[in-house]
C-alpha atoms as a PDB file:
ATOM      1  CA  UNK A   1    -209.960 -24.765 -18.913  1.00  0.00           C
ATOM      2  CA  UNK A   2    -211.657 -22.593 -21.576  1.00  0.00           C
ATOM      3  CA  UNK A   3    -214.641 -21.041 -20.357  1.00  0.00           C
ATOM      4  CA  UNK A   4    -216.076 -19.938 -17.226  1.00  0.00           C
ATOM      5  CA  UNK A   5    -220.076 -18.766 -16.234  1.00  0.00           C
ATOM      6  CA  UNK A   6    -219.549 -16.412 -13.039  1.00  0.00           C
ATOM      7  CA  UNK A   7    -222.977 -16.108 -12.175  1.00  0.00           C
ATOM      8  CA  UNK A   8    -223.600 -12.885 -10.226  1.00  0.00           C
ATOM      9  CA  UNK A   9    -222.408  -9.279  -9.842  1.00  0.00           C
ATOM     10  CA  UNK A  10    -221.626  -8.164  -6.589  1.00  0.00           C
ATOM     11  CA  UNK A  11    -218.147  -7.530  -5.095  1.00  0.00           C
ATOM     12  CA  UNK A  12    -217.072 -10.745  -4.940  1.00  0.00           C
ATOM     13  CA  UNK A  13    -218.202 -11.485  -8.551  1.00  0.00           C
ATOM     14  CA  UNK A  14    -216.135  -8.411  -9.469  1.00  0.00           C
ATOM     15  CA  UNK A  15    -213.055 -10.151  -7.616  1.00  0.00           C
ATOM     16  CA  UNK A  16    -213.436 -13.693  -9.647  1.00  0.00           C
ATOM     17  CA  UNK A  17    -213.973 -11.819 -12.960  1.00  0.00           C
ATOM     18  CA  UNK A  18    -210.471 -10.085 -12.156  1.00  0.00           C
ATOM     19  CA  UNK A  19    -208.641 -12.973 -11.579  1.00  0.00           C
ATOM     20  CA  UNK A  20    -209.828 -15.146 -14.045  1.00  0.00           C
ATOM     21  CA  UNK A  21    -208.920 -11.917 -16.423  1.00  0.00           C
ATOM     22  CA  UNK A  22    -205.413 -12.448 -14.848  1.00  0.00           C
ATOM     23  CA  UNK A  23    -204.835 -15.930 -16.638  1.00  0.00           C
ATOM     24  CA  UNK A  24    -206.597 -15.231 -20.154  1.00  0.00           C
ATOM     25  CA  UNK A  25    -204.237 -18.760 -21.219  1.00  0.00           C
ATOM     26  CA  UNK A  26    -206.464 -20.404 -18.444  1.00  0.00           C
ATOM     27  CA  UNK A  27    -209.698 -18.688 -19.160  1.00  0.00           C
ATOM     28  CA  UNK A  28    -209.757 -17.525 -22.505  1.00  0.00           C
ATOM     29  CA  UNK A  29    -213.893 -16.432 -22.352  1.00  0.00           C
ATOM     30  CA  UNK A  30    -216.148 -16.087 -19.571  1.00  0.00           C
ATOM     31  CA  UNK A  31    -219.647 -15.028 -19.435  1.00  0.00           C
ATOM     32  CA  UNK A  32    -220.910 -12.473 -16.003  1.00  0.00           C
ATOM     33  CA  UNK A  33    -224.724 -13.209 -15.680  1.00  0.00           C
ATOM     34  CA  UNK A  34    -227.038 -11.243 -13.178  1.00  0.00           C
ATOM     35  CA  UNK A  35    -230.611 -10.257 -12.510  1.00  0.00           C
ATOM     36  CA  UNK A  36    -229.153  -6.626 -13.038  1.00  0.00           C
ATOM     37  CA  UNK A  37    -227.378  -6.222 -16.362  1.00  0.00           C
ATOM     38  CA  UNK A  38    -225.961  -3.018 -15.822  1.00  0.00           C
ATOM     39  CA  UNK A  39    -223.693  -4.683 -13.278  1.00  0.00           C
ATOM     40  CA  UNK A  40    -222.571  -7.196 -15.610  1.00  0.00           C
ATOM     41  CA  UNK A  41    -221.611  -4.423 -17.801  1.00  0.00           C
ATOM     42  CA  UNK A  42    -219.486  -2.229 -14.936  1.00  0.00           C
ATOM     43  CA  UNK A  43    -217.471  -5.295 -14.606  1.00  0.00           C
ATOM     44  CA  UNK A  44    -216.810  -5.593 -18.452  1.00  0.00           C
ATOM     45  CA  UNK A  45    -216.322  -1.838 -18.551  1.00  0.00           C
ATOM     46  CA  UNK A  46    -213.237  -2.205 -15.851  1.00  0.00           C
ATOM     47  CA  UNK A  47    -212.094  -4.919 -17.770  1.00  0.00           C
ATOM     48  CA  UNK A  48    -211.889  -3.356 -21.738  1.00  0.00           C
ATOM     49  CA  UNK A  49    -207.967  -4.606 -21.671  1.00  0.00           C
ATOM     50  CA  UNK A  50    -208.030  -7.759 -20.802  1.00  0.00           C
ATOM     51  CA  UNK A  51    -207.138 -10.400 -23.388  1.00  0.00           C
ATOM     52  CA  UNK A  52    -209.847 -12.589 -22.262  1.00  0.00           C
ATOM     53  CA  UNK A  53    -212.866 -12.444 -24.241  1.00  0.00           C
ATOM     54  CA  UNK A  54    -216.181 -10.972 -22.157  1.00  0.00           C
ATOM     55  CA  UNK A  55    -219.542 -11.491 -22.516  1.00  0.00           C
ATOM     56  CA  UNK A  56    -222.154 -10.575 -20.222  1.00  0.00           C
ATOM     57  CA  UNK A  57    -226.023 -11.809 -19.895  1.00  0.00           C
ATOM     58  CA  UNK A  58    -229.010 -11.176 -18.294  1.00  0.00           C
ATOM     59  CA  UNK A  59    -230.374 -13.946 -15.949  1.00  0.00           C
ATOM     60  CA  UNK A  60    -232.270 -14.898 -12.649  1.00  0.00           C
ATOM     61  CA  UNK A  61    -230.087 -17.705 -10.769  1.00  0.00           C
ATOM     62  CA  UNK A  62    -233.702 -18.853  -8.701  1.00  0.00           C
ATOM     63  CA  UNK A  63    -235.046 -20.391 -12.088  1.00  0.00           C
ATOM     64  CA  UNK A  64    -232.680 -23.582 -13.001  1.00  0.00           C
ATOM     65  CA  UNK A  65    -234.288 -23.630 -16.657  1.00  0.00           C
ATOM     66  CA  UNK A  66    -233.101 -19.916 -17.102  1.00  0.00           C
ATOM     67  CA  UNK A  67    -229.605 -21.306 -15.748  1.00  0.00           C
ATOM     68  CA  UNK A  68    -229.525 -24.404 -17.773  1.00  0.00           C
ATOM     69  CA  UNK A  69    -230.714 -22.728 -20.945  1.00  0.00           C
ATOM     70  CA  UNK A  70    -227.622 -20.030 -20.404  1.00  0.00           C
ATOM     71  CA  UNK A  71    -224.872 -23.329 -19.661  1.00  0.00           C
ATOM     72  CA  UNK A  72    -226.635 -24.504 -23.249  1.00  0.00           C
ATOM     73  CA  UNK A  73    -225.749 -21.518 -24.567  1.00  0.00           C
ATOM     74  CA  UNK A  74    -222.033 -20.289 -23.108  1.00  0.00           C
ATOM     75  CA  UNK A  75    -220.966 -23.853 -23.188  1.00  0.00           C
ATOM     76  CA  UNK A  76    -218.780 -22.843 -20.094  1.00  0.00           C
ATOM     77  CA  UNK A  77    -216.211 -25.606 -18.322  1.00  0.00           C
ATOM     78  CA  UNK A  78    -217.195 -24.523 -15.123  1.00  0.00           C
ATOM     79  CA  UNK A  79    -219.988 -22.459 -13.240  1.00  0.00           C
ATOM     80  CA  UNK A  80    -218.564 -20.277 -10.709  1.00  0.00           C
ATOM     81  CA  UNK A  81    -221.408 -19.224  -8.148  1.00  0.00           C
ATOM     82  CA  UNK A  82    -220.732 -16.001  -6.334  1.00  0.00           C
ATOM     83  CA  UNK A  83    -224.557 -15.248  -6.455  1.00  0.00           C
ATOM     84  CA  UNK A  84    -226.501 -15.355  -2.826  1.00  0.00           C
ATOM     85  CA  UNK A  85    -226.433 -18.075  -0.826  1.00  0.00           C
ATOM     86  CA  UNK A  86    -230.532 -18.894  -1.666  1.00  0.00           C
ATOM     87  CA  UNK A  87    -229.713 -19.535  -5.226  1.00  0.00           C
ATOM     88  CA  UNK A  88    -226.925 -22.699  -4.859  1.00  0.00           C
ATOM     89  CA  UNK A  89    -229.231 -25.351  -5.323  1.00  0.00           C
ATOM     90  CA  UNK A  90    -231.362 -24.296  -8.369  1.00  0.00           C
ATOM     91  CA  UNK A  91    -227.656 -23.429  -9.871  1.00  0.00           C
ATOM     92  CA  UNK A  92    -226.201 -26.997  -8.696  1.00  0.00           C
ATOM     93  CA  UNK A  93    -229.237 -28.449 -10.445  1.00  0.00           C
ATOM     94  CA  UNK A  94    -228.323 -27.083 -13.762  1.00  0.00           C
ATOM     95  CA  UNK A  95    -225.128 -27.630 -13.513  1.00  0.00           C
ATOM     96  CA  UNK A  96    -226.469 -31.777 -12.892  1.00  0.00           C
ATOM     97  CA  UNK A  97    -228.452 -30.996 -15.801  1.00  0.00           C
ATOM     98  CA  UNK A  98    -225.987 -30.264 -18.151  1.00  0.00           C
ATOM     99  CA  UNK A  99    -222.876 -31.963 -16.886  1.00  0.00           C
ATOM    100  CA  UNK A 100    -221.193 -29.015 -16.088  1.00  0.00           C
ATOM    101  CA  UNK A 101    -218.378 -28.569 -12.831  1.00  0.00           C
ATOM    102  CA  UNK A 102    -219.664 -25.911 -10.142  1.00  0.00           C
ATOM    103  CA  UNK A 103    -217.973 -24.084  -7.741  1.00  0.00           C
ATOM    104  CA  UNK A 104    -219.297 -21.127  -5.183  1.00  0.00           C
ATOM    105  CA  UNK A 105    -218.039 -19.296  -1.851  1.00  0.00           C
ATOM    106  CA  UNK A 106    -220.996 -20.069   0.860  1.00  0.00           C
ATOM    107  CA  UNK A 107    -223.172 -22.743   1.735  1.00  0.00           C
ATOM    108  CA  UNK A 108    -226.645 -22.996   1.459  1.00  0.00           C
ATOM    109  CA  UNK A 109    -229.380 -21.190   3.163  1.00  0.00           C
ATOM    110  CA  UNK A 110    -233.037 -21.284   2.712  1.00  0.00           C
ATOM    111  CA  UNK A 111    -234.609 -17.435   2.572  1.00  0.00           C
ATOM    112  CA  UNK A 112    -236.596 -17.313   5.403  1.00  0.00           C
ATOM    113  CA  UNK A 113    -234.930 -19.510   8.095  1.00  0.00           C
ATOM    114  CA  UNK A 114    -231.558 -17.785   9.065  1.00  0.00           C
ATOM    115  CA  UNK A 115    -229.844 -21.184   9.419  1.00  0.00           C
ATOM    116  CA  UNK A 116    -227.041 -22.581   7.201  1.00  0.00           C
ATOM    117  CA  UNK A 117    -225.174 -25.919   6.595  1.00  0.00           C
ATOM    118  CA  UNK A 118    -224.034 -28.449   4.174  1.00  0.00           C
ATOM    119  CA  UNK A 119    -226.307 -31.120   4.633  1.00  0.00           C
ATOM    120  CA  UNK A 120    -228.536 -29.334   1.501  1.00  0.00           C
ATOM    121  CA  UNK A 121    -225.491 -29.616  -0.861  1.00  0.00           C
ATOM    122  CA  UNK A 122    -223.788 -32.652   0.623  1.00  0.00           C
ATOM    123  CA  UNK A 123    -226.580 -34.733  -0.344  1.00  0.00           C
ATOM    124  CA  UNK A 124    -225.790 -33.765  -4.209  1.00  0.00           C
ATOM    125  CA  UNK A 125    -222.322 -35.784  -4.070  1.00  0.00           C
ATOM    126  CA  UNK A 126    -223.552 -38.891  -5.021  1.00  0.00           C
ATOM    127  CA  UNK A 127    -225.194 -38.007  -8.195  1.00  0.00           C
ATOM    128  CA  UNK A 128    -223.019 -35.260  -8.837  1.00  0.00           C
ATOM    129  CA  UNK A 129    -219.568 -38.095  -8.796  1.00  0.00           C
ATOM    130  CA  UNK A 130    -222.448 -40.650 -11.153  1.00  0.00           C
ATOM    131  CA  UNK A 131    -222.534 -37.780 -13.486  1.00  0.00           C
ATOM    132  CA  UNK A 132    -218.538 -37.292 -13.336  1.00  0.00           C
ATOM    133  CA  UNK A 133    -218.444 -33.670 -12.611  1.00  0.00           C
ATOM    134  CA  UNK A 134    -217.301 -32.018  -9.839  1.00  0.00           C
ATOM    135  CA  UNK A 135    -218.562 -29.549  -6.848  1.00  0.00           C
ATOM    136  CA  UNK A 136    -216.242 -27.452  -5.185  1.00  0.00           C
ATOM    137  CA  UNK A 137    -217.820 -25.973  -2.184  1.00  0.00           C
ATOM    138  CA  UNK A 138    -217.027 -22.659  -0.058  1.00  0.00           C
ATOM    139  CA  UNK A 139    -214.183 -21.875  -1.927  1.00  0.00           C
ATOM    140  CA  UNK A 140    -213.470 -18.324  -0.874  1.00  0.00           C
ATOM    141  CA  UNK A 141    -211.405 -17.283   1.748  1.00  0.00           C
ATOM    142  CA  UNK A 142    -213.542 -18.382   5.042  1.00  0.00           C
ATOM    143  CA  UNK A 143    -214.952 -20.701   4.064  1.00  0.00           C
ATOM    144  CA  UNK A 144    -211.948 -21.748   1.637  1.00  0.00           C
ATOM    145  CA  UNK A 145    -208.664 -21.344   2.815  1.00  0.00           C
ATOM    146  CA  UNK A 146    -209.310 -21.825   5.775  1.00  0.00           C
ATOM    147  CA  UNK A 147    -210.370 -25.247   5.246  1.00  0.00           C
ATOM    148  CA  UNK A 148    -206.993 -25.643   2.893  1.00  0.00           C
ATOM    149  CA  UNK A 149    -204.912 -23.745   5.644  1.00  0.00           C
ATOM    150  CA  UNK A 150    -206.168 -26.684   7.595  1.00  0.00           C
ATOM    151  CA  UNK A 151    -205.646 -29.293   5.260  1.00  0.00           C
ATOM    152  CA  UNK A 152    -202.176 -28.190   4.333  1.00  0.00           C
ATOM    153  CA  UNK A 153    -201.339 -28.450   8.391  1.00  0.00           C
ATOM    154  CA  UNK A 154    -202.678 -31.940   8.806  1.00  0.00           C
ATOM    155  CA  UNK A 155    -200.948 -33.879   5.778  1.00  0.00           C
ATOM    156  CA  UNK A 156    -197.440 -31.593   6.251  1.00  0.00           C
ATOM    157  CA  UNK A 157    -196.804 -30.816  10.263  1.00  0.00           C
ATOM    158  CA  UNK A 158    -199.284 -32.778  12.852  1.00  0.00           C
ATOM    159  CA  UNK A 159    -200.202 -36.178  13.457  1.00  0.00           C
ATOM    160  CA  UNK A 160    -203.482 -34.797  14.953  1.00  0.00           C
ATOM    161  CA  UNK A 161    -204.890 -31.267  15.024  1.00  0.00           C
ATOM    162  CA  UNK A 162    -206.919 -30.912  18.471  1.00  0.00           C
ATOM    163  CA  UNK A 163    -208.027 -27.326  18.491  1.00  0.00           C
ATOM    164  CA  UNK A 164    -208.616 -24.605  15.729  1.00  0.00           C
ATOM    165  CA  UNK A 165    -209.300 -21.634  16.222  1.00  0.00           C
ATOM    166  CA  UNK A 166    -210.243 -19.286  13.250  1.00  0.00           C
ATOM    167  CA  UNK A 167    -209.981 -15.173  13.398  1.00  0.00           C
ATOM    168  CA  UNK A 168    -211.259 -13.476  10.911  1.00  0.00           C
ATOM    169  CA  UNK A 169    -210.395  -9.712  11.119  1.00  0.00           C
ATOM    170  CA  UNK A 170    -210.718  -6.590   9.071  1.00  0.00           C
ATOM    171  CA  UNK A 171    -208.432  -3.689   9.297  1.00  0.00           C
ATOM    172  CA  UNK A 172    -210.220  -1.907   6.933  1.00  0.00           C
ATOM    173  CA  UNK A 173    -211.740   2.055   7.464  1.00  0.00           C
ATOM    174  CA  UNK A 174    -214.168   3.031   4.177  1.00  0.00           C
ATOM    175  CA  UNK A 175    -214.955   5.985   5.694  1.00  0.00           C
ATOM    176  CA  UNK A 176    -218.984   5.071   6.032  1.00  0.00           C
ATOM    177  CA  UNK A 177    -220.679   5.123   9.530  1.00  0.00           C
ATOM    178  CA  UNK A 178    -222.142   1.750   8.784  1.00  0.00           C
ATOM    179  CA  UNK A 179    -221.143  -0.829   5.469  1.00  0.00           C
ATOM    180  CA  UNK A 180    -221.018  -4.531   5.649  1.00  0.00           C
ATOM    181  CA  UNK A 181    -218.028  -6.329   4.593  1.00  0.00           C
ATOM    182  CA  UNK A 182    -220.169  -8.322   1.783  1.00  0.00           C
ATOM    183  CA  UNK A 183    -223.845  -8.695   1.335  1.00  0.00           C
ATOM    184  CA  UNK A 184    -225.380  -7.046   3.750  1.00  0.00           C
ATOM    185  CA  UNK A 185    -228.681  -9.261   4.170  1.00  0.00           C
ATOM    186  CA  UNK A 186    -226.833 -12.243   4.486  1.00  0.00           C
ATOM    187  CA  UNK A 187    -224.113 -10.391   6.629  1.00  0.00           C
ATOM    188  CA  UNK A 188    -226.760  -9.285   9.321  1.00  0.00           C
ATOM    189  CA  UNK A 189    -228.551 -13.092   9.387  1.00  0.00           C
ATOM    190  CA  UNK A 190    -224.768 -14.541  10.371  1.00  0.00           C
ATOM    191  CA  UNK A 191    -223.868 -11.823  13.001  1.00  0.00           C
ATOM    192  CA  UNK A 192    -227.992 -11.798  14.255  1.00  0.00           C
ATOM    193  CA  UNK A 193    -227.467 -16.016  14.538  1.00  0.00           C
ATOM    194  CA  UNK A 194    -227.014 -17.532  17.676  1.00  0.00           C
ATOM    195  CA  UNK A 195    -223.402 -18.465  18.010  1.00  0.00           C
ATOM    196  CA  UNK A 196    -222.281 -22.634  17.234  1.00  0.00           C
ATOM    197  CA  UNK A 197    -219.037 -24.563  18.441  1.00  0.00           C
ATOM    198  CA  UNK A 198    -217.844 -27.591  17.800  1.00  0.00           C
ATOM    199  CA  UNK A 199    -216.222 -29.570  21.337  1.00  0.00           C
ATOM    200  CA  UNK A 200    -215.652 -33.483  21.924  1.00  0.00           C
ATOM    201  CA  UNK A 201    -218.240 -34.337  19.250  1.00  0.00           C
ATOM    202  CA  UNK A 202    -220.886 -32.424  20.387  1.00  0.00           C
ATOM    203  CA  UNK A 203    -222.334 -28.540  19.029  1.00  0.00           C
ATOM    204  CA  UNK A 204    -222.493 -26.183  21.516  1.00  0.00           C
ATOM    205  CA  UNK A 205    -224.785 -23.383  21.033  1.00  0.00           C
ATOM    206  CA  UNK A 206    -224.621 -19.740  22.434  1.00  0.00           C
ATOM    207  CA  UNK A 207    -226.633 -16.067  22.103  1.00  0.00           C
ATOM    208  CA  UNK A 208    -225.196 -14.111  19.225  1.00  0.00           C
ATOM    209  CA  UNK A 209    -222.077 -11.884  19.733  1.00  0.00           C
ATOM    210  CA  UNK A 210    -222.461 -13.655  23.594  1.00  0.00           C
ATOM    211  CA  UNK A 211    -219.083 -14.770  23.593  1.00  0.00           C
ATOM    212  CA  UNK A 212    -216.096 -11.933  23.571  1.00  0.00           C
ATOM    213  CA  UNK A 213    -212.630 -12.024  23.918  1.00  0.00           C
ATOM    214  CA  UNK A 214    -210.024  -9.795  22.947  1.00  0.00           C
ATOM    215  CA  UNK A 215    -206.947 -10.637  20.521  1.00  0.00           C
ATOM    216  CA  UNK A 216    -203.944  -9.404  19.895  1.00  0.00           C
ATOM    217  CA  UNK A 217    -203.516 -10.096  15.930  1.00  0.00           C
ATOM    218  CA  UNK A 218    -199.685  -9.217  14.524  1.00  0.00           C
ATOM    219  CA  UNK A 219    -199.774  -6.123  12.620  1.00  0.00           C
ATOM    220  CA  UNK A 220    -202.908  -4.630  13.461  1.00  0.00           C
ATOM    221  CA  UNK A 221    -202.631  -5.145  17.499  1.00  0.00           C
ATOM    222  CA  UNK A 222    -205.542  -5.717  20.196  1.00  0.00           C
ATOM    223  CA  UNK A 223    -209.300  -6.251  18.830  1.00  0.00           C
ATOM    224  CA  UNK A 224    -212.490  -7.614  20.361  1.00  0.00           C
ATOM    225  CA  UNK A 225    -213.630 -10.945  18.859  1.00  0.00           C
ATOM    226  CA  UNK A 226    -217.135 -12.613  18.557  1.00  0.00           C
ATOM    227  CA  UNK A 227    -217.842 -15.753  18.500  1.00  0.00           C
ATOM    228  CA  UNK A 228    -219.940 -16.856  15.712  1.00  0.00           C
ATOM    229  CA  UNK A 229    -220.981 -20.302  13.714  1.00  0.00           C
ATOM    230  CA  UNK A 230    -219.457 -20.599  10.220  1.00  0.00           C
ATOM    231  CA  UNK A 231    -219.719 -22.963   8.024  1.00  0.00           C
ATOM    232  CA  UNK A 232    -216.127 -24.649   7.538  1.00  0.00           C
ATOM    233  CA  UNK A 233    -216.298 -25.697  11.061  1.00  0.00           C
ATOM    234  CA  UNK A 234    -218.692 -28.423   9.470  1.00  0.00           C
ATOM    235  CA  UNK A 235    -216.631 -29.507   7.317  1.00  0.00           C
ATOM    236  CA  UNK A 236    -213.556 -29.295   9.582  1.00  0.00           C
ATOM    237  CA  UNK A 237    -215.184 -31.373  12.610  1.00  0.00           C
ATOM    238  CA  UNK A 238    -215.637 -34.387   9.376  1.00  0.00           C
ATOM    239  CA  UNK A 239    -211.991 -34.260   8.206  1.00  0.00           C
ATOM    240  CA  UNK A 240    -209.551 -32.628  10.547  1.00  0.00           C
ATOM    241  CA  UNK A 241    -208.263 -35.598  12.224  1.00  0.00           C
ATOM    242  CA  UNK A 242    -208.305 -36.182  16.077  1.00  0.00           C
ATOM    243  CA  UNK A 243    -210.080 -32.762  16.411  1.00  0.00           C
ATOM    244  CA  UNK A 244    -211.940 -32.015  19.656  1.00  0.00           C
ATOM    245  CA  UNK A 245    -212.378 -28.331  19.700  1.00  0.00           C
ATOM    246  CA  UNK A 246    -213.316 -25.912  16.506  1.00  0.00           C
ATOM    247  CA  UNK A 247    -214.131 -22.370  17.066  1.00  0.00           C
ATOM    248  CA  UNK A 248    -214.728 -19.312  14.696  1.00  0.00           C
ATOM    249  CA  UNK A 249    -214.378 -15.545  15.658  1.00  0.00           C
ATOM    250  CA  UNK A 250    -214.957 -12.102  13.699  1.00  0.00           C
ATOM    251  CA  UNK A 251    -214.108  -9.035  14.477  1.00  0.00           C
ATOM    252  CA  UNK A 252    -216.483  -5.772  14.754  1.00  0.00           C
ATOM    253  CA  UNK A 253    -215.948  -2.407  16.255  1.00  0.00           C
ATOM    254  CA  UNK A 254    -218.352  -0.758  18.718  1.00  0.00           C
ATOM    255  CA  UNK A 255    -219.509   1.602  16.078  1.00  0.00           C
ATOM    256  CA  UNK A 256    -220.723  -1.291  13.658  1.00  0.00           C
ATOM    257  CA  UNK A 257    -222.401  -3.285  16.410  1.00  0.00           C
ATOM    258  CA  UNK A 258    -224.166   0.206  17.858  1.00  0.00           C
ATOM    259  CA  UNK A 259    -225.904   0.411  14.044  1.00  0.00           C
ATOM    260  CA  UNK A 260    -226.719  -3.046  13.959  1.00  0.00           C
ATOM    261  CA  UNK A 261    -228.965  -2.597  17.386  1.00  0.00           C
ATOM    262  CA  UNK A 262    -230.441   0.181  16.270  1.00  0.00           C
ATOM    263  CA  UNK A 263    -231.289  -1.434  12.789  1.00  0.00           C
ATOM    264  CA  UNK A 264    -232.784  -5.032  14.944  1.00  0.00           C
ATOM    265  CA  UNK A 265    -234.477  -2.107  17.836  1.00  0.00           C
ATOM    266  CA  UNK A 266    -236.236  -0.785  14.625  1.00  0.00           C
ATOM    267  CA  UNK A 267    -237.285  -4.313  12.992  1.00  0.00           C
ATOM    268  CA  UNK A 268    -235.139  -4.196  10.114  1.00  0.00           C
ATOM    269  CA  UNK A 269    -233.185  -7.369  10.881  1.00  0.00           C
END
């Protein structure tokens, strides 16, 4: 492949930087761009012995001529978008612009309405196949391999998949009263939501965190699990065959949903 723009410089960003480090004979350069170009340097600074080359660059992902002037520049094969989820479409356009294949880790979702789903970036296939480059969408883990875990099922073991259910649990202790997972905006807008399942072709909506159960997931044992929308279910309720039920659940503990009331009693959310 060559080259590869990873356009922002969060954790995840951090992640794709050390993987594509992993393979230098598959990514011999790539470029970390960010608003914040300190960032961009921490990530080349944890990175000084990798064989693949590093550059960094200042940039803001909501202006596509900034973004298309930086493609211009790095030349990259591919733009890998782990920037927030407000900035895909100004970074798909560039990529259109330049003829350049993109790839990020969550849908679209426009700042100030907490709501997201593909139809924004769906509607860029047409011109994105005329232009014969590719768009690889929610390609983390959920959304990502989920979707593939899915996929995988459906062509090697069932005829027809009737009911997924996807768990997505953490394990993890940080030590902090309070940290999100991932950004922390975007983080709060998904668990604040009201809750979305898919059931004999229709959406069914509920309250957010409404629906609780409790699972009993193999190594870790019992935990209580939410029921929120997420959007793979989207894309699963399009191409899982024969599917009439899709539902998504996260874990939290009581001590992370205590902070989040007090953050929405005081405004803040």
């Amino acid at each position: 492949m060559g080259k590869a723009l990873i356009i922002g410089a969060g954790g995840v960003a951090n992640v794709v930087a050390h993987k594509c480090c992993q393979v230098p004979e598959v990514f011999e350069e790539i470029c970390v761009a960010s608003r914040t170009l300190k960032k961009c340097q921490d990530i080349k600074d944890r990175l000084t012995n990798s064989r693949t080359k590093i550059r960094i660059a200042q940039l803001d992902a909501n202006n596509t001529e900034e973004v298309i002037k930086l493609i211009e520049d790095f030349k990259p094969d591919i733009v890998i978008n782990v920037a927030l989820p407000y900035q895909d479409l100004t970074i798909m356009d560039a990529c259109l612009a330049t003829g350049v294949h993109y790839l990020d880790t969550a849908n679209y979702e426009p700042p100030d309405v907490a709501k997201f789903e593909y139809k924004w970036q769906w509607a860029y296939r047409e011109k994105y196949a005329k232009a014969g480059i590719t768009a690889l969408l929610g390609s983390g883990f959920d959304p990502g391999v989920t979707g593939v875990f899915c996929a995988y099922a459906q062509k090697h073991y069932f005829d027809e998949i009737h009911k997924i259910d996807i768990v997505d649990a953490n394990d993890g202790d940080h030590g902090y009263p309070f940290a999100t997972n991932f950004n922390p905006e975007i983080n709060i807008r998904e668990v604040t939501a009201k809750g979305r399942y898919y059931k004999d072709g229709q959406w069914i909506e509920t309250e957010p965190l409404a629906v609780r159960t409790v699972y009993d997931l193999e190594e870790i044992g019992p935990r209580n699990i939410y029921l929120l929308y997420h959007e793979e279910l989207e894309s699963l309720a399009v191409n899982i065959k024969g599917v009439k039920q899709i539902r998504f659940w996260m874990t939290f503990s009581d001590n992370y949903l205590t902070h989040l009331r007090v953050l929405q009693n005081v405004g803040m959310t």
